[in-house]
N, C-alpha and C. Protein backbone atom coordinates (compact mmCIF):
# COMPACT_ATOMS: atom_id res chain seq x y z
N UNK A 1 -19.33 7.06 -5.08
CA UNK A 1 -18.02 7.66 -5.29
C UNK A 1 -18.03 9.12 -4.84
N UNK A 2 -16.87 9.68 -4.26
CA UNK A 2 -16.73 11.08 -3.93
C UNK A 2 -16.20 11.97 -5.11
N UNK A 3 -16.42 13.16 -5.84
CA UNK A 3 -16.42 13.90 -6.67
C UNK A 3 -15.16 14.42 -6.54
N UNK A 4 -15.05 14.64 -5.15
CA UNK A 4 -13.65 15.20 -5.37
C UNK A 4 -12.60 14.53 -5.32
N UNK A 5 -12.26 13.32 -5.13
CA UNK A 5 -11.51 12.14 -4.74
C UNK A 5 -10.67 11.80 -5.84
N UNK A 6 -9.87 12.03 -5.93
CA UNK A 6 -8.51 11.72 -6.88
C UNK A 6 -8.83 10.08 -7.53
N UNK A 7 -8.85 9.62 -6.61
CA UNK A 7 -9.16 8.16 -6.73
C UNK A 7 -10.32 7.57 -7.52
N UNK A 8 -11.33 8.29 -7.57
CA UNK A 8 -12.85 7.75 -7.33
C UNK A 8 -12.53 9.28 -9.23
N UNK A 9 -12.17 9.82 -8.95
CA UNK A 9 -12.06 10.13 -10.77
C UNK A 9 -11.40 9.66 -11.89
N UNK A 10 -10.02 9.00 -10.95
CA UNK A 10 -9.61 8.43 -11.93
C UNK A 10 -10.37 6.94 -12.55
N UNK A 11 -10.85 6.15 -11.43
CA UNK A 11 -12.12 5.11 -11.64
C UNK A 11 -13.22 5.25 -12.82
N UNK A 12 -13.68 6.33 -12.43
CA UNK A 12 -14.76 7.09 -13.37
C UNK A 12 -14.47 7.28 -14.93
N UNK A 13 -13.09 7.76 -14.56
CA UNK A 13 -12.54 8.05 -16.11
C UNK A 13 -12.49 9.69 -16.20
N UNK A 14 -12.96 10.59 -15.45
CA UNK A 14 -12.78 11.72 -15.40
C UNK A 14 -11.08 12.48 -15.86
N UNK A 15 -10.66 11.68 -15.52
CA UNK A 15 -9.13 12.15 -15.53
C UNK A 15 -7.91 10.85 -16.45
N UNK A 16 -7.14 11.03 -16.71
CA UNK A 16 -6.41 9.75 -17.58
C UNK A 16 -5.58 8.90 -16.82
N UNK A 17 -5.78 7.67 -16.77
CA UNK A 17 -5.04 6.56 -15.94
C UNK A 17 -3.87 5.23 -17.42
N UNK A 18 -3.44 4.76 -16.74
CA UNK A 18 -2.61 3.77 -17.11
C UNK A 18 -3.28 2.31 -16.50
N UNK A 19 -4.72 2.12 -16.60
CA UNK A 19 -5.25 0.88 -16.24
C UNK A 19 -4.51 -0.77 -16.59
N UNK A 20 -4.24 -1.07 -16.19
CA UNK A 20 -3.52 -2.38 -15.76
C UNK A 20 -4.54 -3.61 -15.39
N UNK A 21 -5.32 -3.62 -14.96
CA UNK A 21 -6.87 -4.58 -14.67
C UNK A 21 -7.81 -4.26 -14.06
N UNK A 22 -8.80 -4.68 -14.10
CA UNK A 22 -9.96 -4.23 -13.71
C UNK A 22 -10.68 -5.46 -13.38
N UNK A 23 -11.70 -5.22 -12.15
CA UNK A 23 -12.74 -6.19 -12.16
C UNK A 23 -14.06 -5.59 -11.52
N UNK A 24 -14.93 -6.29 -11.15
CA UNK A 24 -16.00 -5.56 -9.96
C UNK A 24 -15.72 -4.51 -9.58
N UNK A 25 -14.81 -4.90 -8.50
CA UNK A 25 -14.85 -4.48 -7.28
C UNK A 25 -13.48 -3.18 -7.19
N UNK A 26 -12.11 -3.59 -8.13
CA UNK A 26 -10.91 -3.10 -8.03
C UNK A 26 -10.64 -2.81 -9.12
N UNK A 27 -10.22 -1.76 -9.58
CA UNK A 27 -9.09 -1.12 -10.91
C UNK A 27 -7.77 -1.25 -10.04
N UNK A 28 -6.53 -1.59 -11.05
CA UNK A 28 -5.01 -1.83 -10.87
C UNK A 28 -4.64 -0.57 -11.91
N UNK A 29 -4.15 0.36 -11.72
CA UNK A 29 -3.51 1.60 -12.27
C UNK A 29 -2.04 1.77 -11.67
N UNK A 30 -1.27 2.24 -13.11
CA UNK A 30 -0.02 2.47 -12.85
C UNK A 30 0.02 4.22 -12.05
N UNK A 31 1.16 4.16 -11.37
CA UNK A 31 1.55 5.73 -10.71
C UNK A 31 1.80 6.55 -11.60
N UNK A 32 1.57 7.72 -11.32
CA UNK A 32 2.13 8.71 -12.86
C UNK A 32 3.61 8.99 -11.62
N UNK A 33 4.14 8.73 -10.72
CA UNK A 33 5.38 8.98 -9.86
C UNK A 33 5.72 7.55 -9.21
N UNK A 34 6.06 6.74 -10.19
CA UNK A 34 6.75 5.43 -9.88
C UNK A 34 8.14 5.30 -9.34
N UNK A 35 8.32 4.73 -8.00
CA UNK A 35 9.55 4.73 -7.63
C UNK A 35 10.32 4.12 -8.71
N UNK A 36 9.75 2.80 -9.16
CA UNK A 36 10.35 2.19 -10.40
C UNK A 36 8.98 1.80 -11.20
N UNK A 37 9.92 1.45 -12.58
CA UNK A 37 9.16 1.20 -13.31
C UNK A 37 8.26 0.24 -13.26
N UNK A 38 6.80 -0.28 -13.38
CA UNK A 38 5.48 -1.18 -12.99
C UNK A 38 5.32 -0.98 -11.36
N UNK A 39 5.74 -0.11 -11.08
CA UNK A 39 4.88 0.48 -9.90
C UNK A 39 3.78 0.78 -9.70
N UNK A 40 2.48 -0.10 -8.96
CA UNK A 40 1.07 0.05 -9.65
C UNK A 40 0.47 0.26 -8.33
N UNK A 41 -1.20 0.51 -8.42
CA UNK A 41 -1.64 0.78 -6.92
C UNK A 41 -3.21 0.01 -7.26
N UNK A 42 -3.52 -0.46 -6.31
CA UNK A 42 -4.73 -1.29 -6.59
C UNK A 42 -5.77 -0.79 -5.66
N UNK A 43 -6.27 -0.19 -6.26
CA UNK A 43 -7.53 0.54 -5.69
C UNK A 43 -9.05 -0.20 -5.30
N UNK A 44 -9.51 -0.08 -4.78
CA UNK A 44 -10.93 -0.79 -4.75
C UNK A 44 -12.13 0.63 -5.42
N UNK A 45 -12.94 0.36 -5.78
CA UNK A 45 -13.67 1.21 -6.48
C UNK A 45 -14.68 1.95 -5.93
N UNK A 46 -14.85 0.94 -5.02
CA UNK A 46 -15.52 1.71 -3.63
C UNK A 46 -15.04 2.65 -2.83
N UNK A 47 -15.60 3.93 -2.71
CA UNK A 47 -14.88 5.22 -1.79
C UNK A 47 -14.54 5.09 -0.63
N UNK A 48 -13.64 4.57 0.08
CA UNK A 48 -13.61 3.84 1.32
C UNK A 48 -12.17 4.75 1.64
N UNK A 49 -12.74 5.97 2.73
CA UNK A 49 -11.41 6.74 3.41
C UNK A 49 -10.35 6.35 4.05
N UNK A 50 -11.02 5.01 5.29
CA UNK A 50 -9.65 4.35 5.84
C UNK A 50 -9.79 2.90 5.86
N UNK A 51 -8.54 1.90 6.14
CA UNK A 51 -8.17 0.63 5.90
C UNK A 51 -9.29 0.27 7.36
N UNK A 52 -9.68 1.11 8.25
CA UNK A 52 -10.18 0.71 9.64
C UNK A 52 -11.43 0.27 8.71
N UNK A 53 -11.94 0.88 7.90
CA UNK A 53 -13.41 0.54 7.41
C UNK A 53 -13.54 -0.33 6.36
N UNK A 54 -12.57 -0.73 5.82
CA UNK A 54 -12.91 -2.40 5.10
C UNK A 54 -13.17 -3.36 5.42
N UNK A 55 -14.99 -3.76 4.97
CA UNK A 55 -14.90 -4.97 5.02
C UNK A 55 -14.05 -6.25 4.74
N UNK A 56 -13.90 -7.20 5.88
CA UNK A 56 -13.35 -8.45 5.75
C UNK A 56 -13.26 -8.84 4.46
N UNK A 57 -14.09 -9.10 4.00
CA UNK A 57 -14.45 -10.30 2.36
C UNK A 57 -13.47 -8.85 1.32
N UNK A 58 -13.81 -8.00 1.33
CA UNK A 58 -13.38 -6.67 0.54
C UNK A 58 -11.74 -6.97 0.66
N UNK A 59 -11.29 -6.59 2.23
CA UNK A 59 -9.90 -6.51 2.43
C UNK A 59 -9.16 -8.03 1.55
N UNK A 60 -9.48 -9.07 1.83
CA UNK A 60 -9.03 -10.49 1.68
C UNK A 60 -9.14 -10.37 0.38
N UNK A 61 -10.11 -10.08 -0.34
CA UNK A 61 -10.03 -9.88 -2.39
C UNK A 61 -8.53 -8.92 -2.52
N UNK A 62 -8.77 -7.72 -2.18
CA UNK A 62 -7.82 -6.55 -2.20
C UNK A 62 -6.48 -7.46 -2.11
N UNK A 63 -6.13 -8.22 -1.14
CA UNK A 63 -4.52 -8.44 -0.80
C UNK A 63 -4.67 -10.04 -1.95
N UNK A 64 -5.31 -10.35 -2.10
CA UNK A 64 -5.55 -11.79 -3.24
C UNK A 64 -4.89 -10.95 -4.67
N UNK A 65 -5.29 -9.66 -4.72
CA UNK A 65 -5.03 -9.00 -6.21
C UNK A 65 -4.15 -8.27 -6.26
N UNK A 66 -3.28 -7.78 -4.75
CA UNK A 66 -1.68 -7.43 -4.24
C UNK A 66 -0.67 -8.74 -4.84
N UNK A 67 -1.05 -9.89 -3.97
CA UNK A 67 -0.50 -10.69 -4.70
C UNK A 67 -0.11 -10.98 -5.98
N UNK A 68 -1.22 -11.42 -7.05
CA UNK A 68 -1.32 -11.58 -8.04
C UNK A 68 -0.79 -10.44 -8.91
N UNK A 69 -0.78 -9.41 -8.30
CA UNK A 69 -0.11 -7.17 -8.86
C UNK A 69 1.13 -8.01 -8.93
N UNK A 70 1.69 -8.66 -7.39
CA UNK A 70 3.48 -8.99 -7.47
C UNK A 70 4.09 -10.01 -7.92
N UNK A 71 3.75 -11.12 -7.90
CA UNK A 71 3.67 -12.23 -8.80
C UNK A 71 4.11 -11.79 -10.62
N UNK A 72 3.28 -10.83 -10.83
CA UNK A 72 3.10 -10.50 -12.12
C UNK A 72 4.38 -9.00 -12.38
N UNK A 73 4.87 -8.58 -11.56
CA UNK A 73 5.91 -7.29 -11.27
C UNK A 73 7.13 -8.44 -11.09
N UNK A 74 7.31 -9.28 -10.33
CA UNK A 74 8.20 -10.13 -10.44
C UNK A 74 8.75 -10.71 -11.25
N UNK A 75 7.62 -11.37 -11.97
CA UNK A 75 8.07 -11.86 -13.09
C UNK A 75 8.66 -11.10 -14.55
N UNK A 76 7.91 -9.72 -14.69
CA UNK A 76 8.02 -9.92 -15.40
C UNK A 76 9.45 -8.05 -15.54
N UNK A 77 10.02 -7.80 -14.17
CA UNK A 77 10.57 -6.79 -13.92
C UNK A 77 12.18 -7.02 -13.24
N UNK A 78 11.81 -8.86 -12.83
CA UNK A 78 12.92 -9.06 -11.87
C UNK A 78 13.55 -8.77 -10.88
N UNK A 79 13.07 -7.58 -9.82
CA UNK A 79 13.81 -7.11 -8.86
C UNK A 79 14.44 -7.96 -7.42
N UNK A 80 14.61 -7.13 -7.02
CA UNK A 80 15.26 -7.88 -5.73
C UNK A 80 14.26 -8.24 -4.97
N UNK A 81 12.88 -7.67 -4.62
CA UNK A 81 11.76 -7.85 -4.27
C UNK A 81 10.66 -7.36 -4.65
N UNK A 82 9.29 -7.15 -4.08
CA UNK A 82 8.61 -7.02 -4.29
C UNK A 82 7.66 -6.39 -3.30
N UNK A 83 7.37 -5.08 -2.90
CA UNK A 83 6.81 -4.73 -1.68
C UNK A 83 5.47 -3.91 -1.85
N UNK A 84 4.53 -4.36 -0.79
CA UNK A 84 3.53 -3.64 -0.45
C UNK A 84 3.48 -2.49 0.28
N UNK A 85 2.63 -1.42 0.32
CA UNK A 85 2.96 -0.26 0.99
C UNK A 85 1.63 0.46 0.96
N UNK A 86 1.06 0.92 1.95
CA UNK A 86 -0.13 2.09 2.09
C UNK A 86 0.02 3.12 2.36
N UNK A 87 -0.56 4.03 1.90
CA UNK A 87 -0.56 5.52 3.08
C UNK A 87 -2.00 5.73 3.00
N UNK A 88 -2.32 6.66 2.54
CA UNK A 88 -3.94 7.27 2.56
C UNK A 88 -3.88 8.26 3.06
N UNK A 89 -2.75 8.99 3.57
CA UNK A 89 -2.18 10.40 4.21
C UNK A 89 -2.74 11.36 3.26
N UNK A 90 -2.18 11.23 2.51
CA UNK A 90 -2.44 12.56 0.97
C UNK A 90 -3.97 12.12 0.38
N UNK A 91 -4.23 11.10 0.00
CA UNK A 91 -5.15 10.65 -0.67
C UNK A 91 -6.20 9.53 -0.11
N UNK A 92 -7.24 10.38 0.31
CA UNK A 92 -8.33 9.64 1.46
C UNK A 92 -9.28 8.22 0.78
N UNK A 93 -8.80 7.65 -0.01
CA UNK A 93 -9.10 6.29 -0.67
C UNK A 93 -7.62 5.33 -0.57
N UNK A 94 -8.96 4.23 0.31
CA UNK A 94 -7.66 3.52 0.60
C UNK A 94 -7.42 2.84 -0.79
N UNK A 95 -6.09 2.56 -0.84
CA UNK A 95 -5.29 1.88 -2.02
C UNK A 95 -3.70 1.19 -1.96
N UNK A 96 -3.31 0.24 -2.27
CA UNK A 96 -2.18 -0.29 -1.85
C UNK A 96 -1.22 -0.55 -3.08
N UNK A 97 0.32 0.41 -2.24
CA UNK A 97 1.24 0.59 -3.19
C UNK A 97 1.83 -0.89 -3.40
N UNK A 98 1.93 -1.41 -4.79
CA UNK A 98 2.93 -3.00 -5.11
C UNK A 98 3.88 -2.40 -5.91
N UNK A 99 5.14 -2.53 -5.55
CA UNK A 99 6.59 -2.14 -6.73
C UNK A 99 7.66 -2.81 -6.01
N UNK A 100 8.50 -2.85 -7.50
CA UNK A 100 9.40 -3.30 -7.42
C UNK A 100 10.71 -2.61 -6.83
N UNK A 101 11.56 -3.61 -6.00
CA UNK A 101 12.28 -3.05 -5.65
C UNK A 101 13.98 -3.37 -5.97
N UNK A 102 15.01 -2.73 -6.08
CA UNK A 102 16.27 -3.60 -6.39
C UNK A 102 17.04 -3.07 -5.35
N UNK A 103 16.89 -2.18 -4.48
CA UNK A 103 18.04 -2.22 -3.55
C UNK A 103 17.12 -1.47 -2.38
N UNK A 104 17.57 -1.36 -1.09
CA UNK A 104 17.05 -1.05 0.17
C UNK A 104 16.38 0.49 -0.07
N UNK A 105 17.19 1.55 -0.50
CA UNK A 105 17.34 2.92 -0.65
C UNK A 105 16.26 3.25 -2.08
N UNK A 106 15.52 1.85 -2.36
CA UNK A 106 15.04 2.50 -3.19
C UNK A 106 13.91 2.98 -2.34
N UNK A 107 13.28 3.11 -1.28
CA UNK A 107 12.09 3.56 -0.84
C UNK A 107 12.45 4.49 0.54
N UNK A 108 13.63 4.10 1.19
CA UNK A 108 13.85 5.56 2.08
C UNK A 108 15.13 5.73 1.96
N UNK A 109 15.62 6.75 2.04
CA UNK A 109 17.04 7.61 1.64
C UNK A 109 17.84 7.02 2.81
N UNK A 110 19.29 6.34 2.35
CA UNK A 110 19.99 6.37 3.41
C UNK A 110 20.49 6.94 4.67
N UNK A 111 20.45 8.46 4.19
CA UNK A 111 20.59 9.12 5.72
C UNK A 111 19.06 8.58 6.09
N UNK A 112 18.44 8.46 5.79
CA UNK A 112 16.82 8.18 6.94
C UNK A 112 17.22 6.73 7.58
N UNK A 113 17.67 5.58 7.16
CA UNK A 113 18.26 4.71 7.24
C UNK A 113 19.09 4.34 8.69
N UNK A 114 20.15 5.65 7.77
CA UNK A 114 21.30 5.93 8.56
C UNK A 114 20.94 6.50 10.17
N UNK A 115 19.75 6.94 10.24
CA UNK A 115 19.23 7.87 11.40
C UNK A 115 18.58 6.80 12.24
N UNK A 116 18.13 6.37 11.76
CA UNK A 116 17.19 4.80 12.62
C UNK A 116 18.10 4.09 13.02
N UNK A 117 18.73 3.55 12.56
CA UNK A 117 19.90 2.34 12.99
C UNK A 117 20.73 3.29 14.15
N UNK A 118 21.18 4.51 13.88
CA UNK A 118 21.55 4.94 15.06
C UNK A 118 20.64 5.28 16.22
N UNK A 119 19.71 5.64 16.54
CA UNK A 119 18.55 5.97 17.28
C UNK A 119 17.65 4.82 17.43
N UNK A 120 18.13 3.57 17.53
CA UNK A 120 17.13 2.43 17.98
C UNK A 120 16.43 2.71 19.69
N UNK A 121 14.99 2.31 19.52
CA UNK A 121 14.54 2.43 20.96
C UNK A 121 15.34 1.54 22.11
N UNK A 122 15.35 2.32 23.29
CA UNK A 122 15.65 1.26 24.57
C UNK A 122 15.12 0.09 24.62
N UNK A 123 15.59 -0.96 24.89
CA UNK A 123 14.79 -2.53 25.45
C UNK A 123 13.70 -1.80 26.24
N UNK A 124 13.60 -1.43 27.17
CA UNK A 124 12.96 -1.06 28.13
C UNK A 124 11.16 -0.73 27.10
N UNK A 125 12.01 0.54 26.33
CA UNK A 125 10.33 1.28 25.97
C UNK A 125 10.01 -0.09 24.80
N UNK A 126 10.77 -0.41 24.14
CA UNK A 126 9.88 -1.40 23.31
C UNK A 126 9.28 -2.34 24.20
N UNK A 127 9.43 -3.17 25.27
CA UNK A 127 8.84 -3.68 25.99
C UNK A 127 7.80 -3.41 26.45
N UNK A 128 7.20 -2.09 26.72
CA UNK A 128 6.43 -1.56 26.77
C UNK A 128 5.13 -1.36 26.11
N UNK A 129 5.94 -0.79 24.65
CA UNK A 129 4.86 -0.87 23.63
C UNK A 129 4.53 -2.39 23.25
N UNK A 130 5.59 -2.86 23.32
CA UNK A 130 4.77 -4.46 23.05
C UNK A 130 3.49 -5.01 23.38
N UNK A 131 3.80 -4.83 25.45
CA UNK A 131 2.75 -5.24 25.81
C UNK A 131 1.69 -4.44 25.73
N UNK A 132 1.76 -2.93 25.74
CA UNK A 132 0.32 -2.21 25.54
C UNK A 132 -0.53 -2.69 24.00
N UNK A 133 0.43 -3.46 23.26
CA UNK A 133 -0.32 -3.59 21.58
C UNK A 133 -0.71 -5.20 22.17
N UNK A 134 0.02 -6.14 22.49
CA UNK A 134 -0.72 -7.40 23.08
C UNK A 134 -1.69 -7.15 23.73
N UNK A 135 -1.95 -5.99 24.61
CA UNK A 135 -3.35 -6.29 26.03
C UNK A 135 -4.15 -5.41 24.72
N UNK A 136 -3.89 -5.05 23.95
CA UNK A 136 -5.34 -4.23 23.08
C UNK A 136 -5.98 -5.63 22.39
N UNK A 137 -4.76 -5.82 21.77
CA UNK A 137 -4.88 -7.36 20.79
C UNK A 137 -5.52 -8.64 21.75
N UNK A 138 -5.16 -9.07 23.01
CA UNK A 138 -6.13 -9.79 23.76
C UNK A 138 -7.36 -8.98 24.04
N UNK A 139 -7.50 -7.79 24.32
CA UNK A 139 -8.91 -7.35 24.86
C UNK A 139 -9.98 -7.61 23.28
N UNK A 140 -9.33 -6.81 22.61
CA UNK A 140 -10.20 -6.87 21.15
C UNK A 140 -10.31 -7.93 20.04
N UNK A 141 -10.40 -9.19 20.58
CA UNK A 141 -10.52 -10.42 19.37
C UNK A 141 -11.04 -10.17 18.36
């Protein structure tokens, strides 16, 4: 574990969490800044900076216990859905956001919305990026 790692203290117990489950490998902790309420993040316990460096068997447990996070937010919160979400921008342990959701705007502000739908890319450049992400995706099996 890293000492200074937000993540890897709250694991430890250094600092106070809202633990939700635990096993081996993963603690499930609630957000202390929940978009909504049972907004939880499922951490792996292992100090692991980016999603590029998870092991296979690791990643496949991790999204088995995303599931089972929404399954269990679903049931027992009712929203309109149920969404996954990462960053690791702010906080260099990877961990994956599960919350509930009841309307579109609950996760980006309508003018942001509003700004995309007007500013869609050309046919042209998405065509583009398409195929440059297919010839990576054929070169790199």
């Amino acid at each position: 574990m890293n000492s200074d790692c937000l993540f890897c203290r709250l694991i430890r117990g250094d600092l106070p969490s809202h633990r939700v489950y635990e096993n081996p490998d993963f603690v499930v902790l609630l957000t202390i800044h929940p978009v909504n309420p049972g907004h939880a993040m499922v951490v792996p316990k292992e100090h692991i900076g980016s999603f590029y460096d998870v092991e296979d068997a690791l990643y496949t447990s991790m999204m088995f216990l995303v599931k089972r996070m929404a399954l269990a937010i679903k049931d027992i919160f009712e929203p309109l859905q149920v969404v996954m979400e990462t960053s690791g921008v702010g906080n260099r342990h990877v961990h994956v956001h599960v919350l509930p959701v009841y309307g579109l705007y609950d996760l980006v502000p309508r003018e942001v919305v509003e700004e995309q739908e007007a500013h869609a890319l050309p046919a042209d450049e998405l065509v583009m990026i398409a195929g440059d992400l297919a010839a990576y995706l054929a070169s790199h099996p």
